[in-house]
C-alpha atoms as a PDB file:
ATOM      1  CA  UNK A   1     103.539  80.321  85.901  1.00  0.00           C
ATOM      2  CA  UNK A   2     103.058  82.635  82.753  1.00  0.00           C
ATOM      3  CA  UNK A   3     106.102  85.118  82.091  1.00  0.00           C
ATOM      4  CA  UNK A   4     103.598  87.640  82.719  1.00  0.00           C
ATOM      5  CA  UNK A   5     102.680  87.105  86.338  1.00  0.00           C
ATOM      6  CA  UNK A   6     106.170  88.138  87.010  1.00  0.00           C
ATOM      7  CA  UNK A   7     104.602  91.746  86.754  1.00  0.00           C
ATOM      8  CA  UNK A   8     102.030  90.530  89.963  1.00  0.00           C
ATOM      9  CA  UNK A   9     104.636  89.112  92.375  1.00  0.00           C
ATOM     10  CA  UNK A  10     107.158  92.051  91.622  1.00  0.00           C
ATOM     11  CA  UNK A  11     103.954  94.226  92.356  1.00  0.00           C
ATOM     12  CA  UNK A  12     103.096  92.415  95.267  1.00  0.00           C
ATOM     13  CA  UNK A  13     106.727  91.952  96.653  1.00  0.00           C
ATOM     14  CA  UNK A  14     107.308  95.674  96.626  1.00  0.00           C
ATOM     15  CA  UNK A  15     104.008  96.709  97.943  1.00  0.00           C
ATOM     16  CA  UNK A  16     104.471  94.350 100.958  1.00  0.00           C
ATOM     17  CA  UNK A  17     108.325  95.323 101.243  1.00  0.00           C
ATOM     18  CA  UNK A  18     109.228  91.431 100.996  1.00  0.00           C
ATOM     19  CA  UNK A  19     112.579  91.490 100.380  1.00  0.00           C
ATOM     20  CA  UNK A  20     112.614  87.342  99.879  1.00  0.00           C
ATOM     21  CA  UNK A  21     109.901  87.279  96.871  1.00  0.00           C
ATOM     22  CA  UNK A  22     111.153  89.855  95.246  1.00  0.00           C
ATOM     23  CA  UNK A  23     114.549  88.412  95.117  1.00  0.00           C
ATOM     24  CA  UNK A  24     113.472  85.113  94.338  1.00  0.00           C
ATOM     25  CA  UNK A  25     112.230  86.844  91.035  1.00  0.00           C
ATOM     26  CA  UNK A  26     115.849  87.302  89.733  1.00  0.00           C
ATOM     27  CA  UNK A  27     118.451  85.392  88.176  1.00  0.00           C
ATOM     28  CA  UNK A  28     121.639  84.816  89.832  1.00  0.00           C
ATOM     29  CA  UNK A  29     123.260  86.344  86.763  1.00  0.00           C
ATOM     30  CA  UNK A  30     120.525  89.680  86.518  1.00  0.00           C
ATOM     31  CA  UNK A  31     122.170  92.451  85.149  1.00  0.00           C
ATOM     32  CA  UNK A  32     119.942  95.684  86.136  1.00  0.00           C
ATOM     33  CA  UNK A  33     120.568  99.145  84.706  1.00  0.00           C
ATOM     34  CA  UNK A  34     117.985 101.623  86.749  1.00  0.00           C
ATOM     35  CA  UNK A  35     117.650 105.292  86.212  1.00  0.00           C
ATOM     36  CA  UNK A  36     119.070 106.448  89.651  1.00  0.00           C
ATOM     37  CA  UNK A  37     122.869 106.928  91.121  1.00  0.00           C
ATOM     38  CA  UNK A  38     124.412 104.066  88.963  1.00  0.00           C
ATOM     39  CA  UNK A  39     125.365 102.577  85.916  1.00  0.00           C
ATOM     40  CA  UNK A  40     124.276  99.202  86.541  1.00  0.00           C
ATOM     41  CA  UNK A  41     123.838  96.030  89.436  1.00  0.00           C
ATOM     42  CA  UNK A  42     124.315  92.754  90.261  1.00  0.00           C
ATOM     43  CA  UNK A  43     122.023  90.676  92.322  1.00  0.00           C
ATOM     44  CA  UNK A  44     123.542  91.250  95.269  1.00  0.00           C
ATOM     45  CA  UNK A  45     123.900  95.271  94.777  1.00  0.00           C
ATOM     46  CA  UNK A  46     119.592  95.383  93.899  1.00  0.00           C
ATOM     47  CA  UNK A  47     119.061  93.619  96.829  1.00  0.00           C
ATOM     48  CA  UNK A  48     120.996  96.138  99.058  1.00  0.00           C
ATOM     49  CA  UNK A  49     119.298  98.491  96.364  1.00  0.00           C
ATOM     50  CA  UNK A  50     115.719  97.089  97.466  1.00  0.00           C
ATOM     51  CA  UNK A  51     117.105  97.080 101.484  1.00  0.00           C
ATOM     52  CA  UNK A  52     117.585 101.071 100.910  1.00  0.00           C
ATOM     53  CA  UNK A  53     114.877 101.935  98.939  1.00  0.00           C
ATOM     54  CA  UNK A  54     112.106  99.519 101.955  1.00  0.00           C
ATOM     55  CA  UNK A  55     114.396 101.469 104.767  1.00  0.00           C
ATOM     56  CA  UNK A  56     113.674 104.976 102.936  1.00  0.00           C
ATOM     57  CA  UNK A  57     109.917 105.061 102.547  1.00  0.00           C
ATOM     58  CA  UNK A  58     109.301 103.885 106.389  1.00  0.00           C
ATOM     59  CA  UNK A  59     106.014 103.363 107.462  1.00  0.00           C
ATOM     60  CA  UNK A  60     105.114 104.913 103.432  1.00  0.00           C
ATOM     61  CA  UNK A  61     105.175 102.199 101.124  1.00  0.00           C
ATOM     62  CA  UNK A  62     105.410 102.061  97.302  1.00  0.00           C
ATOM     63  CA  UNK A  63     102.895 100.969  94.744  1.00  0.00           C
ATOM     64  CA  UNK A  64     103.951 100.025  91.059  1.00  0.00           C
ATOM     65  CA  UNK A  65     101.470  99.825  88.055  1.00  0.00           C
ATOM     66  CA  UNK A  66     102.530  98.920  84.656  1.00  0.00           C
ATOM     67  CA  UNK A  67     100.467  99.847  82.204  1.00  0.00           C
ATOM     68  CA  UNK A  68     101.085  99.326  78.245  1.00  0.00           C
ATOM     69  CA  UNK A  69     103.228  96.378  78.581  1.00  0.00           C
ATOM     70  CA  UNK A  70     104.222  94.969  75.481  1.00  0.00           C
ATOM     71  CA  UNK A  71     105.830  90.721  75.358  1.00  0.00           C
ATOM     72  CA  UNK A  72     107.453  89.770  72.865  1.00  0.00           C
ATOM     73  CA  UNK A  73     107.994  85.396  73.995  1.00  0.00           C
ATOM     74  CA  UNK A  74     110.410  82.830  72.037  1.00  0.00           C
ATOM     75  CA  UNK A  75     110.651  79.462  74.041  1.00  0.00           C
ATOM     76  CA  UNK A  76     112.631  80.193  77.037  1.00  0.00           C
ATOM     77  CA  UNK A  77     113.080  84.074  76.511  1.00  0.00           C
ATOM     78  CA  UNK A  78     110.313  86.840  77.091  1.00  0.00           C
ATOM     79  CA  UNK A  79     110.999  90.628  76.643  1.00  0.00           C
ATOM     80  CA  UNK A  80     108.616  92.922  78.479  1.00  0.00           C
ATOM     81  CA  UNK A  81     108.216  96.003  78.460  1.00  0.00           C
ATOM     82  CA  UNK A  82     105.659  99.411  78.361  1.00  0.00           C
ATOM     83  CA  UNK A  83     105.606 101.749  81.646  1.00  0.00           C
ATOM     84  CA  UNK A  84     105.699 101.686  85.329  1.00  0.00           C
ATOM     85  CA  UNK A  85     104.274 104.281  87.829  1.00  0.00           C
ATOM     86  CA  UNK A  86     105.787 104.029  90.814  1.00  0.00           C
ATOM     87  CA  UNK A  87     102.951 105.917  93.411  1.00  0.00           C
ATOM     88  CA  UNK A  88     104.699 106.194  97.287  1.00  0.00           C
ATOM     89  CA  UNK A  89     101.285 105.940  99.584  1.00  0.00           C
ATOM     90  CA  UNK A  90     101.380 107.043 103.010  1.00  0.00           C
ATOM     91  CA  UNK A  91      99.902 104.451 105.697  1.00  0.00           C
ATOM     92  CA  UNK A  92      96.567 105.814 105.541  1.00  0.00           C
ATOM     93  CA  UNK A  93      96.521 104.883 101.626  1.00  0.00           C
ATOM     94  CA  UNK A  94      96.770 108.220 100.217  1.00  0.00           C
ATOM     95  CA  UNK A  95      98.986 109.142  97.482  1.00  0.00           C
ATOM     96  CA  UNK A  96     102.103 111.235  98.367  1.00  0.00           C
ATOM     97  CA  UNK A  97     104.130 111.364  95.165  1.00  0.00           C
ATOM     98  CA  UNK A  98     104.426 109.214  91.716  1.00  0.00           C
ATOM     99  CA  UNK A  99     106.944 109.336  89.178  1.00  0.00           C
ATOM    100  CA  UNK A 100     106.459 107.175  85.528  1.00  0.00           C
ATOM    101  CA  UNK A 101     109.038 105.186  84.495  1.00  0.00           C
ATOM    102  CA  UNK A 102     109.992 103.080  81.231  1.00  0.00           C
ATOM    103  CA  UNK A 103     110.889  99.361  81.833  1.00  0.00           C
ATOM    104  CA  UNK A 104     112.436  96.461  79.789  1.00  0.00           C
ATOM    105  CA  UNK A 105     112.397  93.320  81.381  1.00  0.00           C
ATOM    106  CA  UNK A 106     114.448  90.484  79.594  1.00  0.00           C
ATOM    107  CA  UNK A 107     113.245  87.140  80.949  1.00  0.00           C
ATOM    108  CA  UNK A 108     114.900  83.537  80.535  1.00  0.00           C
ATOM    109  CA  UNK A 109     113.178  80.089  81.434  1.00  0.00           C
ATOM    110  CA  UNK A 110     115.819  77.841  83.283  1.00  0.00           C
ATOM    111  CA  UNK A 111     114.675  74.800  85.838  1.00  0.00           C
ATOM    112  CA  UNK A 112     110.986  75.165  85.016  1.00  0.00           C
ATOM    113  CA  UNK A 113     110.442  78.881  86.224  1.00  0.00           C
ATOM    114  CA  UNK A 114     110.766  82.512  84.625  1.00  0.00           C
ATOM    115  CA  UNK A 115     113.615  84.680  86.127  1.00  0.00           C
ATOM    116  CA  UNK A 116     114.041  88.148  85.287  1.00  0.00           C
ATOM    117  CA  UNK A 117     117.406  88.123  83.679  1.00  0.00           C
ATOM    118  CA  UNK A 118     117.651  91.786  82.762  1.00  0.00           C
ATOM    119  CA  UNK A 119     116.368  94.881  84.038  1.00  0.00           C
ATOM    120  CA  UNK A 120     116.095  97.647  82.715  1.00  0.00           C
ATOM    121  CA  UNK A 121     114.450 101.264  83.951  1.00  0.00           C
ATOM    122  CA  UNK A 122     114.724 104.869  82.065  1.00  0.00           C
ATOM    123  CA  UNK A 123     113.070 108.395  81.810  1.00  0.00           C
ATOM    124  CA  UNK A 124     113.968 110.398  78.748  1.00  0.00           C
ATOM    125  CA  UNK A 125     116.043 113.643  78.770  1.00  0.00           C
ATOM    126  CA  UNK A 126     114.969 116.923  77.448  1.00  0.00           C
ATOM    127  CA  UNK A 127     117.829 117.610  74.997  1.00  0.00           C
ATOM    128  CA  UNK A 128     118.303 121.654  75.679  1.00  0.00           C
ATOM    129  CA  UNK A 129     119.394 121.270  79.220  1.00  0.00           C
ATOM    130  CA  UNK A 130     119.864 117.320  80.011  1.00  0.00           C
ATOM    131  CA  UNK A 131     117.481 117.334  82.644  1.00  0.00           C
ATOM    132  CA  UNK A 132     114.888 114.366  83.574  1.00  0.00           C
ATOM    133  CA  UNK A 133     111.474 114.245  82.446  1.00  0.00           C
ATOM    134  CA  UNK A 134     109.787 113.387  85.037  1.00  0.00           C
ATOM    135  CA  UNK A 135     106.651 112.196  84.625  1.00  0.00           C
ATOM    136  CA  UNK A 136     103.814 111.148  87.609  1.00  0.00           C
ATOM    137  CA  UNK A 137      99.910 109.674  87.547  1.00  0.00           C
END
């Protein structure tokens, strides 16, 4: 597997709420820093994280696109990174809501397969008043 179909399977994993592939994407020692409610998680935090999040959009489900991603590969590291646009679909397949996010994912090569290592989500803060920018597609 390329480092790069990591981006598919995390796709695919969340679209189809499969808790077990997208786990299997991480490393035991992932270290995730996302843009909601905390600082950062462990493996075992993002998958209660993931839980949540499945549990929360019911019979809605999420979509992720990245778009302008951005590798920069050494031999058994890969840093990824560009945008992702999170759309929630209802069951009929229409968009409800999207928000844009940026992403850094740090990957490392151990036992012939990729594992995302690091994690790393953001949206950038208007300076005047500290809120989110918030942006959908």
């Amino acid at each position: 597997m390329e480092p790069q179909e990591i981006l598919q399977i995390y796709i695919d994993a969340i679209v189809n709420k499969d808790i077990d592939k997208l786990m299997s994407l991480y490393d035991e020692d992932v270290r995730q820093f996302d843009t909601w409610d905390k600082w950062e998680a462990d493996k075992a935090q993002l998958r209660r994280d993931f839980e949540g999040w499945f549990e929360w959009t019911g019979e809605d489900h999420n979509h992720p696109v990245f778009k302008d991603v951005r590798m920069l590969q050494e031999e058994k590291l890969v840093v990824l990174n560009g945008y992702t646009i999170f759309t929630k679909m209802n069951p009929r397949g229409e968009a409800i809501e999207s928000i844009k996010n940026r992403f850094t994912f740090v990957l490392i090569y151990e036992n012939e397969v990729w594992k995302i290592w690091h994690e790393h989500y953001s949206i950038p803060v208007e300076m005047e008043n500290l809120k989110g920018i918030y942006a959908g597609e």
